[in-house]
N, C-alpha and C. Protein backbone atom coordinates (compact mmCIF):
# COMPACT_ATOMS: atom_id res chain seq x y z
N UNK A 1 124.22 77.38 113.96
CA UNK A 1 123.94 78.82 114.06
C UNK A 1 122.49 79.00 114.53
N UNK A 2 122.53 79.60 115.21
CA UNK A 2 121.04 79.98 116.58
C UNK A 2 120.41 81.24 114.62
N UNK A 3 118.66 80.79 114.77
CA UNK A 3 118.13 81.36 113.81
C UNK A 3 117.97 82.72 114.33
N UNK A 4 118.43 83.21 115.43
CA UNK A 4 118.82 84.88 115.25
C UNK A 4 120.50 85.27 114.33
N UNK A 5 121.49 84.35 114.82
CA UNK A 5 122.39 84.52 113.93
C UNK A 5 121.84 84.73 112.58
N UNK A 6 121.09 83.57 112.36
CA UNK A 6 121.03 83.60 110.86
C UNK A 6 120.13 84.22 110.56
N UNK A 7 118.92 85.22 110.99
CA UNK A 7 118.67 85.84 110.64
C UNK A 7 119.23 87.49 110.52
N UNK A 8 120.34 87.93 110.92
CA UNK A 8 120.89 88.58 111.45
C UNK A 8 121.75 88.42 110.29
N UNK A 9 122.79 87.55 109.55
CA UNK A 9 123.17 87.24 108.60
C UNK A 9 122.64 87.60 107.32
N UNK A 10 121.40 86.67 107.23
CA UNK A 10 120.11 87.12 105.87
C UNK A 10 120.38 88.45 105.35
N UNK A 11 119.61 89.46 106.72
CA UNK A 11 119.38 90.40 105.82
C UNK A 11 120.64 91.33 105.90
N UNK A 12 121.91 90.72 106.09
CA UNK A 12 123.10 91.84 105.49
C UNK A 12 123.20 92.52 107.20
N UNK A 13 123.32 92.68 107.98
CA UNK A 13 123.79 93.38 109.07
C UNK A 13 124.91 93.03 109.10
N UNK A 14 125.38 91.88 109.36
CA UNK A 14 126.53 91.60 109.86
C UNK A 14 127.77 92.00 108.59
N UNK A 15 128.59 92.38 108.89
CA UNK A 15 129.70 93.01 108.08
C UNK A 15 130.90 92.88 108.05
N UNK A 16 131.62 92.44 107.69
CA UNK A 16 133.23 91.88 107.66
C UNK A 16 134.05 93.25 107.03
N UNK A 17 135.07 93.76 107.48
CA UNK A 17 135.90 94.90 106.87
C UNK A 17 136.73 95.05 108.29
N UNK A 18 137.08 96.81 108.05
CA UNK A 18 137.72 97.38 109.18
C UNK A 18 136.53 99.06 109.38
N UNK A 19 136.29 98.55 111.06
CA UNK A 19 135.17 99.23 111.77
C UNK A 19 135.99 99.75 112.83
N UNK A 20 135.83 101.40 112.96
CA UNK A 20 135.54 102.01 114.22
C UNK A 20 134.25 101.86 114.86
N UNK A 21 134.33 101.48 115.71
CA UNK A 21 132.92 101.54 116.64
C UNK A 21 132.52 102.86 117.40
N UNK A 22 131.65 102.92 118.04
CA UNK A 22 131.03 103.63 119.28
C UNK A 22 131.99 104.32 119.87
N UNK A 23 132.87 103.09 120.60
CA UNK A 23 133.38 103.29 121.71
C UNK A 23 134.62 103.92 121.64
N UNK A 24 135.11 104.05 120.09
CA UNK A 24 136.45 103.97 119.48
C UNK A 24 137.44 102.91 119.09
N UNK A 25 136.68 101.33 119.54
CA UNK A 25 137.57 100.41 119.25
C UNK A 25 137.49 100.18 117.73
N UNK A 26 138.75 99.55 117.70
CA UNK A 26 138.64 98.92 116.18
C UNK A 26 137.97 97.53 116.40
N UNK A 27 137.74 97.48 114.80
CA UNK A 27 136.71 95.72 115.32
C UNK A 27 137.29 95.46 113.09
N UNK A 28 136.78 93.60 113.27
CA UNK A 28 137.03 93.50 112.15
C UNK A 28 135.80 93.24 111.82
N UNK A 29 134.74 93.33 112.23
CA UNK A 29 133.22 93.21 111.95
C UNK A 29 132.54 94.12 112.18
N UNK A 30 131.27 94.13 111.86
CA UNK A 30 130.48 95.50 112.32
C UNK A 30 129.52 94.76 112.09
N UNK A 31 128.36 94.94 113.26
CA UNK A 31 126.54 94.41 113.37
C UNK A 31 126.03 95.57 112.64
N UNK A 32 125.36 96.01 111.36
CA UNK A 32 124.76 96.87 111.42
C UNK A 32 123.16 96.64 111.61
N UNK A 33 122.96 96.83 113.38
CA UNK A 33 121.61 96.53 113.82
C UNK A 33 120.04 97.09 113.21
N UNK A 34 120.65 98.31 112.33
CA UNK A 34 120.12 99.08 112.07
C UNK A 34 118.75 98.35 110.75
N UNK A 35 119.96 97.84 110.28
CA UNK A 35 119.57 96.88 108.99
C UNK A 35 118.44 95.44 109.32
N UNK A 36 118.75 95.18 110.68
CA UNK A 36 117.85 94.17 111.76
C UNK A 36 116.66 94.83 111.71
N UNK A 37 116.75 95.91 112.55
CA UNK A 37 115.87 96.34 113.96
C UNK A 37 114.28 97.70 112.36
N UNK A 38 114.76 97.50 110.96
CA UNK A 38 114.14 97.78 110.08
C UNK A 38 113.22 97.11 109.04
N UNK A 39 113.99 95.87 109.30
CA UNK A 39 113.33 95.08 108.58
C UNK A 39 112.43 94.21 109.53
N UNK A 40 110.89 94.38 108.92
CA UNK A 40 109.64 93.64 109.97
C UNK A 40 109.74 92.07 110.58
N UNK A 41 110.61 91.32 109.53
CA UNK A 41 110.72 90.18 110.03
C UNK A 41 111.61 89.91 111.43
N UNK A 42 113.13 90.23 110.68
CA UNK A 42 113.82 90.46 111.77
C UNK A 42 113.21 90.97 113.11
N UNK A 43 112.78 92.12 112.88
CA UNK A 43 112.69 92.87 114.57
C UNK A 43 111.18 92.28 114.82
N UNK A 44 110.04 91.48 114.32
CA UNK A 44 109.68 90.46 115.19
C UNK A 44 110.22 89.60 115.72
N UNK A 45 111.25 89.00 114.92
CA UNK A 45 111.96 87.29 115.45
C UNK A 45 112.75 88.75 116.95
N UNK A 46 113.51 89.16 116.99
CA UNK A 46 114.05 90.09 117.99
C UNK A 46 112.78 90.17 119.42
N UNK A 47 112.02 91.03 118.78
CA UNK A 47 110.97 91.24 119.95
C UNK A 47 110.26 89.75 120.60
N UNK A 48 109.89 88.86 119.69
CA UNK A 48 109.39 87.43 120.23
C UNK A 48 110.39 86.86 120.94
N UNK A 49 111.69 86.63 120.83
CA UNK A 49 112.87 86.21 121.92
C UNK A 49 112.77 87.15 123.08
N UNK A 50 112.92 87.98 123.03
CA UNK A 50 113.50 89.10 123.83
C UNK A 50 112.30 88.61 125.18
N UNK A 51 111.11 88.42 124.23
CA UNK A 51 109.59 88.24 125.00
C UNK A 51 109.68 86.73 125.43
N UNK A 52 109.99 85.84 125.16
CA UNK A 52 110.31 84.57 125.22
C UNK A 52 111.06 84.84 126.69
N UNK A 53 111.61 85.52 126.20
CA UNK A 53 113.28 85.33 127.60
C UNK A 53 113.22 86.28 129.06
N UNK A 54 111.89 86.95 128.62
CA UNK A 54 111.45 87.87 129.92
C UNK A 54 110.83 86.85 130.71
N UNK A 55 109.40 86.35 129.92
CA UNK A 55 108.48 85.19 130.13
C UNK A 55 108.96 83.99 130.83
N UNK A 56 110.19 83.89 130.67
CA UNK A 56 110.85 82.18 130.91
C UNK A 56 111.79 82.67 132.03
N UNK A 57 111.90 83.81 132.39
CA UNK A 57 113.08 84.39 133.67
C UNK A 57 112.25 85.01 134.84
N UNK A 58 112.95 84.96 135.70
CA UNK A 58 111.68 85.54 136.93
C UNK A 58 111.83 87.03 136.83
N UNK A 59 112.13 87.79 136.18
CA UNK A 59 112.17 89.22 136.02
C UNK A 59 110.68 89.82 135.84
N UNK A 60 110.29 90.56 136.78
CA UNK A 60 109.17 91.75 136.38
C UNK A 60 109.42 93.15 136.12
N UNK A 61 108.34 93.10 135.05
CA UNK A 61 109.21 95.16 134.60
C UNK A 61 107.60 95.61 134.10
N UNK A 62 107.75 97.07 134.93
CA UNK A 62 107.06 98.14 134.59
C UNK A 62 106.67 98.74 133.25
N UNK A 63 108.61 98.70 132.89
CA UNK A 63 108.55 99.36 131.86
C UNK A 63 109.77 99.01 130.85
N UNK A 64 110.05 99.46 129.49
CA UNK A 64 111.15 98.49 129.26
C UNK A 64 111.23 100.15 128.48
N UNK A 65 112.88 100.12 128.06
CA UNK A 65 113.44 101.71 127.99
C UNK A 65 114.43 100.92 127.12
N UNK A 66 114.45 102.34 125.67
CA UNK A 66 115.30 102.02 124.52
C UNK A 66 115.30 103.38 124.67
N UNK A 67 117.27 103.45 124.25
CA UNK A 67 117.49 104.77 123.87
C UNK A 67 117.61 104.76 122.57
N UNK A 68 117.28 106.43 122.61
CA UNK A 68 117.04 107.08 121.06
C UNK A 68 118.76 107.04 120.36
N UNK A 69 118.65 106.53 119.31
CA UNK A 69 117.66 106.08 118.03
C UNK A 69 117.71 104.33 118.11
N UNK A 70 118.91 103.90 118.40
CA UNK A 70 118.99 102.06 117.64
C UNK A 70 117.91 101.40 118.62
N UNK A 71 117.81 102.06 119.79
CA UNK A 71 117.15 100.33 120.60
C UNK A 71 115.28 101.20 121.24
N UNK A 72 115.17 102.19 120.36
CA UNK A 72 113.66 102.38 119.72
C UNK A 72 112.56 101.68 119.62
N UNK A 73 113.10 101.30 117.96
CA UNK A 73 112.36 100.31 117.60
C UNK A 73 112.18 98.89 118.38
N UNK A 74 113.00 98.78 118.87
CA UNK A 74 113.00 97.19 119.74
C UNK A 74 112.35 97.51 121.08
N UNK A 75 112.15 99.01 121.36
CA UNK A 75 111.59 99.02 122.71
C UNK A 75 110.35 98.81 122.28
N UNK A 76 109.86 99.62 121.32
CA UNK A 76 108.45 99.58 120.58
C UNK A 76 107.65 97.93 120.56
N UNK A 77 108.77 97.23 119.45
CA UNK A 77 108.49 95.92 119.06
C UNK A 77 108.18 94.94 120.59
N UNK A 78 108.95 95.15 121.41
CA UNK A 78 108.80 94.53 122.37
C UNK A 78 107.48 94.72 123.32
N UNK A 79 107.41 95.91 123.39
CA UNK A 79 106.17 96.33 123.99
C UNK A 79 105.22 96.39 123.71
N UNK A 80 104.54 95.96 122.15
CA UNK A 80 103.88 95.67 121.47
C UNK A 80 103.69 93.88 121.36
N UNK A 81 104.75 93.01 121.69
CA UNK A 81 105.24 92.11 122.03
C UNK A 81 104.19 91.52 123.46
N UNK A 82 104.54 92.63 124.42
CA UNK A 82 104.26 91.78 125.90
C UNK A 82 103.12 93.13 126.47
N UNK A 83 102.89 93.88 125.81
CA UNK A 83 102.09 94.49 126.57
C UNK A 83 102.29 95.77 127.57
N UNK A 84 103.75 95.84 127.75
CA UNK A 84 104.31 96.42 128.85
C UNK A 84 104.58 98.07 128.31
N UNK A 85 104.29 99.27 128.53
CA UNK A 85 104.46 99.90 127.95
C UNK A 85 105.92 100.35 127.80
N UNK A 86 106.43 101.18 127.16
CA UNK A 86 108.02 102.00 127.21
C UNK A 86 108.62 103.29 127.36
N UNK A 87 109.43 103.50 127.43
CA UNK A 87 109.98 105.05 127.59
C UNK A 87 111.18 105.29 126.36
N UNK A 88 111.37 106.12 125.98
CA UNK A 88 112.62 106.10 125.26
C UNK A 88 113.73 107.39 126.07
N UNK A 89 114.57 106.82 126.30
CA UNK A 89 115.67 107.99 126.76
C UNK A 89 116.55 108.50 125.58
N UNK A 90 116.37 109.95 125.77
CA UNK A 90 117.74 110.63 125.28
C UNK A 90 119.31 110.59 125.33
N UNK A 91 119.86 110.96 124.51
CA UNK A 91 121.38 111.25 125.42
C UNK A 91 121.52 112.69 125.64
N UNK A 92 121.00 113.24 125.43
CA UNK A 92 120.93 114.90 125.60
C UNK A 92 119.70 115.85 125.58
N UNK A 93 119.39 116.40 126.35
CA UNK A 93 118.51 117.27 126.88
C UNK A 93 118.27 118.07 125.21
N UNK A 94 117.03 118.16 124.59
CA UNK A 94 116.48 119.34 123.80
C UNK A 94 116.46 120.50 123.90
N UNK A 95 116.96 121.61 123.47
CA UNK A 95 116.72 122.86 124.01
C UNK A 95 114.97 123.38 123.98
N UNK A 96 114.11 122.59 122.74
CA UNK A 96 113.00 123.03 122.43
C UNK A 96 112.11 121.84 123.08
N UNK A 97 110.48 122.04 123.15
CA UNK A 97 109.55 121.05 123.89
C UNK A 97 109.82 121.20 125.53
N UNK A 98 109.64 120.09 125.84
CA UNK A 98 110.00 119.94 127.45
C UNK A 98 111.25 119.58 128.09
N UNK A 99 111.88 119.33 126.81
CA UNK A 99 113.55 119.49 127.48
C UNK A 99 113.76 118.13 128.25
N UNK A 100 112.82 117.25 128.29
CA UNK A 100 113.27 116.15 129.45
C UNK A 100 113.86 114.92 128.50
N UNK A 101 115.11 114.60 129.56
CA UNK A 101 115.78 112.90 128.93
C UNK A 101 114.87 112.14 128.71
N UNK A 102 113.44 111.46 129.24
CA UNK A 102 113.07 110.75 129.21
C UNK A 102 111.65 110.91 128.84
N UNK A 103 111.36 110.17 127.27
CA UNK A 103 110.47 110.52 126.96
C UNK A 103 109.06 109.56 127.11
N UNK A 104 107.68 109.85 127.59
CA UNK A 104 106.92 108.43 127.96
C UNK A 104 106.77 108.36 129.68
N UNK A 105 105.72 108.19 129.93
CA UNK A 105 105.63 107.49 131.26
C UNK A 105 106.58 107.11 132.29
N UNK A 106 106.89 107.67 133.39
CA UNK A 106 107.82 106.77 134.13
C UNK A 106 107.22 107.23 135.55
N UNK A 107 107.29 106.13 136.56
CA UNK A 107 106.88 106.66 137.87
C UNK A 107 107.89 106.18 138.69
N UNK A 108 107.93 107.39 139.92
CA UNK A 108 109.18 106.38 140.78
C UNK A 108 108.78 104.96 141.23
N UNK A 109 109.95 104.06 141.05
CA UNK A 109 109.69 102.67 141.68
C UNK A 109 109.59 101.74 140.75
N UNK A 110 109.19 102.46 139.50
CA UNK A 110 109.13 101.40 138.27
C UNK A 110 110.07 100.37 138.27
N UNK A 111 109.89 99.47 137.63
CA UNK A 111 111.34 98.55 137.99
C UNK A 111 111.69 98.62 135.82
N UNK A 112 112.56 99.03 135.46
CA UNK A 112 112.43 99.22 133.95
C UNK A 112 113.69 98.13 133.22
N UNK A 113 113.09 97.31 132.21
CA UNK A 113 114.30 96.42 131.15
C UNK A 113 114.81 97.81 130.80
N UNK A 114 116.06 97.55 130.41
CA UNK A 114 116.82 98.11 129.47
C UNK A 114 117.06 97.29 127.90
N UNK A 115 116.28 98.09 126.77
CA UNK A 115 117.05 96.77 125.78
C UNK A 115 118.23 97.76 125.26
N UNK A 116 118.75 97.30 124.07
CA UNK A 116 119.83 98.08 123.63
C UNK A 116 120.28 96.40 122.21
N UNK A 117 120.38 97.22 121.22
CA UNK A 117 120.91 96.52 119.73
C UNK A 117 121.96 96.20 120.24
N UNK A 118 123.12 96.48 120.28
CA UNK A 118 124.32 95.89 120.81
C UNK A 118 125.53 96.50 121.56
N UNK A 119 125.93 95.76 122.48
CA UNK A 119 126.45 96.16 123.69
C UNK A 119 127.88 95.49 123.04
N UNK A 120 128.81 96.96 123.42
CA UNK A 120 130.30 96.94 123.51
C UNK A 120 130.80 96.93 125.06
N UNK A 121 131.10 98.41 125.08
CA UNK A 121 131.57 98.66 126.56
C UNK A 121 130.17 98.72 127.46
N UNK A 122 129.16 98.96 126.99
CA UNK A 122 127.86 99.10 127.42
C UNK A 122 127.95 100.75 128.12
N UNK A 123 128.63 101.45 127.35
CA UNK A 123 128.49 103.06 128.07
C UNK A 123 127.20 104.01 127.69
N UNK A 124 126.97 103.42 126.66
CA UNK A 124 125.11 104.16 126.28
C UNK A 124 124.61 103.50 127.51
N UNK A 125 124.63 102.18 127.33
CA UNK A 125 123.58 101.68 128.84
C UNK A 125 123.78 102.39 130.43
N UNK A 126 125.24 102.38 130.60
CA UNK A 126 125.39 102.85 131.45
C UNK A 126 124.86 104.45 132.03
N UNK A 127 125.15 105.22 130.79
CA UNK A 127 124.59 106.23 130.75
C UNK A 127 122.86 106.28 131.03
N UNK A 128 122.20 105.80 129.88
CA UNK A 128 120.41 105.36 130.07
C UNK A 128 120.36 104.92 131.99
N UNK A 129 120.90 103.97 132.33
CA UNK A 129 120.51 103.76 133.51
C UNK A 129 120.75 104.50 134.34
N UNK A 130 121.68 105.72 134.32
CA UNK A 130 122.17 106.60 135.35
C UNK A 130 120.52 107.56 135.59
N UNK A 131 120.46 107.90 134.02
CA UNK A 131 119.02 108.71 134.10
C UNK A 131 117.89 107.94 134.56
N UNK A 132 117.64 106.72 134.32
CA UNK A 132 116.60 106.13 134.83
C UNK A 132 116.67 106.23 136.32
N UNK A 133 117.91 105.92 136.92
CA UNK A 133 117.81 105.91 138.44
C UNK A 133 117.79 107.29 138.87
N UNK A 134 118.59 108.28 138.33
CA UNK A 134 117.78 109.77 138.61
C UNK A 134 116.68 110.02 138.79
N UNK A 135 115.51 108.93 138.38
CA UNK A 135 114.10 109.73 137.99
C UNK A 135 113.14 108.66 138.92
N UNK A 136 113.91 108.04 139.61
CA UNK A 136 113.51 107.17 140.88
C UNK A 136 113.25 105.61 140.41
N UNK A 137 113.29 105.26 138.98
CA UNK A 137 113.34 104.02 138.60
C UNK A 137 114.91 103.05 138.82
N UNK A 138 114.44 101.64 139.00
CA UNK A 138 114.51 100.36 139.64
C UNK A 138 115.31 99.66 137.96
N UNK A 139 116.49 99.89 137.85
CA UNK A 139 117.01 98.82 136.61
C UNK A 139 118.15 97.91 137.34
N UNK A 140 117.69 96.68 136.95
CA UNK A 140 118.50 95.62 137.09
C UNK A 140 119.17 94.42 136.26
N UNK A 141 118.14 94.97 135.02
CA UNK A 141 118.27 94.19 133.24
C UNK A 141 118.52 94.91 132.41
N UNK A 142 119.56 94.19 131.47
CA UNK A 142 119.37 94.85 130.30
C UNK A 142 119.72 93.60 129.05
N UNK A 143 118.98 93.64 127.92
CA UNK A 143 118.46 93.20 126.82
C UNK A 143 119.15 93.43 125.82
N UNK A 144 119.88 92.60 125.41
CA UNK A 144 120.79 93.67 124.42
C UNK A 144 120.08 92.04 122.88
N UNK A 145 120.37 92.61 121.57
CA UNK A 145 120.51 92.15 120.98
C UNK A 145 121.80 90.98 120.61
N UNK A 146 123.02 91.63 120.66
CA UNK A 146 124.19 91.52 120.48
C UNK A 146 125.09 91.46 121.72
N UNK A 147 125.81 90.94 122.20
CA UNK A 147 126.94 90.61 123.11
C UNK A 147 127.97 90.76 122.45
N UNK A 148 128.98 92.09 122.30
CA UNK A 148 130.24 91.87 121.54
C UNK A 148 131.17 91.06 122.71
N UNK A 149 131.29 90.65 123.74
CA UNK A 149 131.99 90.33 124.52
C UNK A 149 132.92 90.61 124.62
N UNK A 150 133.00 92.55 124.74
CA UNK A 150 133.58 93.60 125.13
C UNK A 150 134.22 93.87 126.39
N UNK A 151 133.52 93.86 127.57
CA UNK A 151 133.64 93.94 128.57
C UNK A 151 132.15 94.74 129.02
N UNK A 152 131.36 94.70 127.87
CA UNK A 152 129.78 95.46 128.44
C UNK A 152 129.55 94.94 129.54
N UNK A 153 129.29 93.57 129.56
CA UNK A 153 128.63 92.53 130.77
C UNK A 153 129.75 93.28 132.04
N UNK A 154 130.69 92.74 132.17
CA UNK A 154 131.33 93.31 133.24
C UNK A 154 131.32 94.81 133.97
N UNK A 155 131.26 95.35 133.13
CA UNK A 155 130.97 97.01 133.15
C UNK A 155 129.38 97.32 133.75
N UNK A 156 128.80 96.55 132.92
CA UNK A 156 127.25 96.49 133.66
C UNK A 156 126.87 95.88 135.35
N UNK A 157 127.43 94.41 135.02
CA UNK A 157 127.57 94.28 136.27
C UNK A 157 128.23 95.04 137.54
N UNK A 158 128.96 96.01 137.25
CA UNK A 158 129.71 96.48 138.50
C UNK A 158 128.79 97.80 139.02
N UNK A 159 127.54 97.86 138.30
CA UNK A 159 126.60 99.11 138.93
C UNK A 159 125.32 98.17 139.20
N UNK A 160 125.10 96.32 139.40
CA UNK A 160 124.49 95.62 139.56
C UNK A 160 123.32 95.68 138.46
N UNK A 161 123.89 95.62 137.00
CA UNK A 161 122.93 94.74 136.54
C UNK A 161 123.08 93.83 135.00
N UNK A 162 123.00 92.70 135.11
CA UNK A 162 122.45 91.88 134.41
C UNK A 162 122.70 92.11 133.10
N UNK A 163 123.41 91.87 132.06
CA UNK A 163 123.03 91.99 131.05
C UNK A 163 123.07 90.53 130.15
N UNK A 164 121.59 90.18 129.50
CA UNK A 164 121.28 89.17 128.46
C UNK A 164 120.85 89.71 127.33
N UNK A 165 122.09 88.78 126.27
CA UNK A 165 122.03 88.94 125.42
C UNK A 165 121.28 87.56 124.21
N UNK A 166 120.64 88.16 123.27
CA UNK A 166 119.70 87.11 122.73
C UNK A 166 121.34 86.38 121.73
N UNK A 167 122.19 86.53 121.44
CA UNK A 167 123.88 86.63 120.48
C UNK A 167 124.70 87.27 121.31
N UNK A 168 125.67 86.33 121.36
CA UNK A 168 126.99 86.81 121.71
C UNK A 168 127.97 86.35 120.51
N UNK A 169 128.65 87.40 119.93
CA UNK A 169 129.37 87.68 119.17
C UNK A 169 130.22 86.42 118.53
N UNK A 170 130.85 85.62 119.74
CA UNK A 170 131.36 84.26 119.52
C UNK A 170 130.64 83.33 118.89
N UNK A 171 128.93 83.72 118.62
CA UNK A 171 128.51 82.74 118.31
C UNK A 171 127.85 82.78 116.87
N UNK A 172 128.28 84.21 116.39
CA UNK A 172 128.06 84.29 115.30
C UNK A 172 129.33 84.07 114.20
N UNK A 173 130.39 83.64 114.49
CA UNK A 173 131.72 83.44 113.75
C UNK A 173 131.88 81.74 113.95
């Protein structure tokens, strides 16, 4: 077991029962990332891979983008990590403030990671990247914690991009 499994294990995320997900599937497990991406140890060991695996790949990024709320903190941790600053996207426009999806810095051309706690169908991602490329940014990665080996990867790939995961699901059973 890879010491993200097992840390991922430790502190209780991982969950055995009967789970609706996100997407509506049933699952007989549930990641609760939440329980990860809170506790300081965990979401360093998270952000130091994540940073490890940017560092060790020929990928350059501007900017690295977590949507609100789960993949937040990991945009934070990470960017605190490597230096790189972040954005956080919405899924829905505010009626109050400035009303914009995307909150933080972004310029056209940026080239931006996507991270994300864990990827099913990858339709949050899909979604996040639609807005990023609305706003003239460059995504070709995305970072996920978790690989349910859903069909995210495939789904991702068919709008060209990439998704690495630090766990894939198979490898935590």
């Amino acid at each position: 077991m890879s010491k993200m499994s097992q840390a991922l294990t430790d502190c209780g995320a991982l969950q055995i029962g009967d789970f609706t997900l996100a997407s509506g599937a049933k699952s007989s497990y549930y990641i609760d990332i939440k329980k990860a991406s809170t506790n300081p140890d965990v979401l360093r060991l998270i952000a130091q891979q994540m940073a490890d695996n940017l560092r060790n790949s020929a990928i350059k990024v501007d900017r690295i983008a977590g949507v609100v709320l789960g993949s937040v903190p990991l945009a934070a941790a990470l960017a605190l990590e490597t230096g790189i600053p972040y954005v956080m996207i919405r899924k829905e426009k505010k009626d109050h403030g400035t009303g914009k999806l995307i909150e933080g810095t972004l310029n056209i051309g940026d080239k931006v990671l996507v991270v994300e706690d864990v990827i099913t169908s990858a339709g949050s991602s899909i979604s996040a990247i639609e807005t990023l490329r609305r706003e003239g940014a460059v995504v070709e990665n995305v970072f996920s914690v978790i690989d349910r080996e859903s069909g995210g990867s495939e789904n991702l790939k068919q709008i060209g991009v990439t998704l690495l995961p630090l766990v894939k699901a198979s490898e935590l059973f």
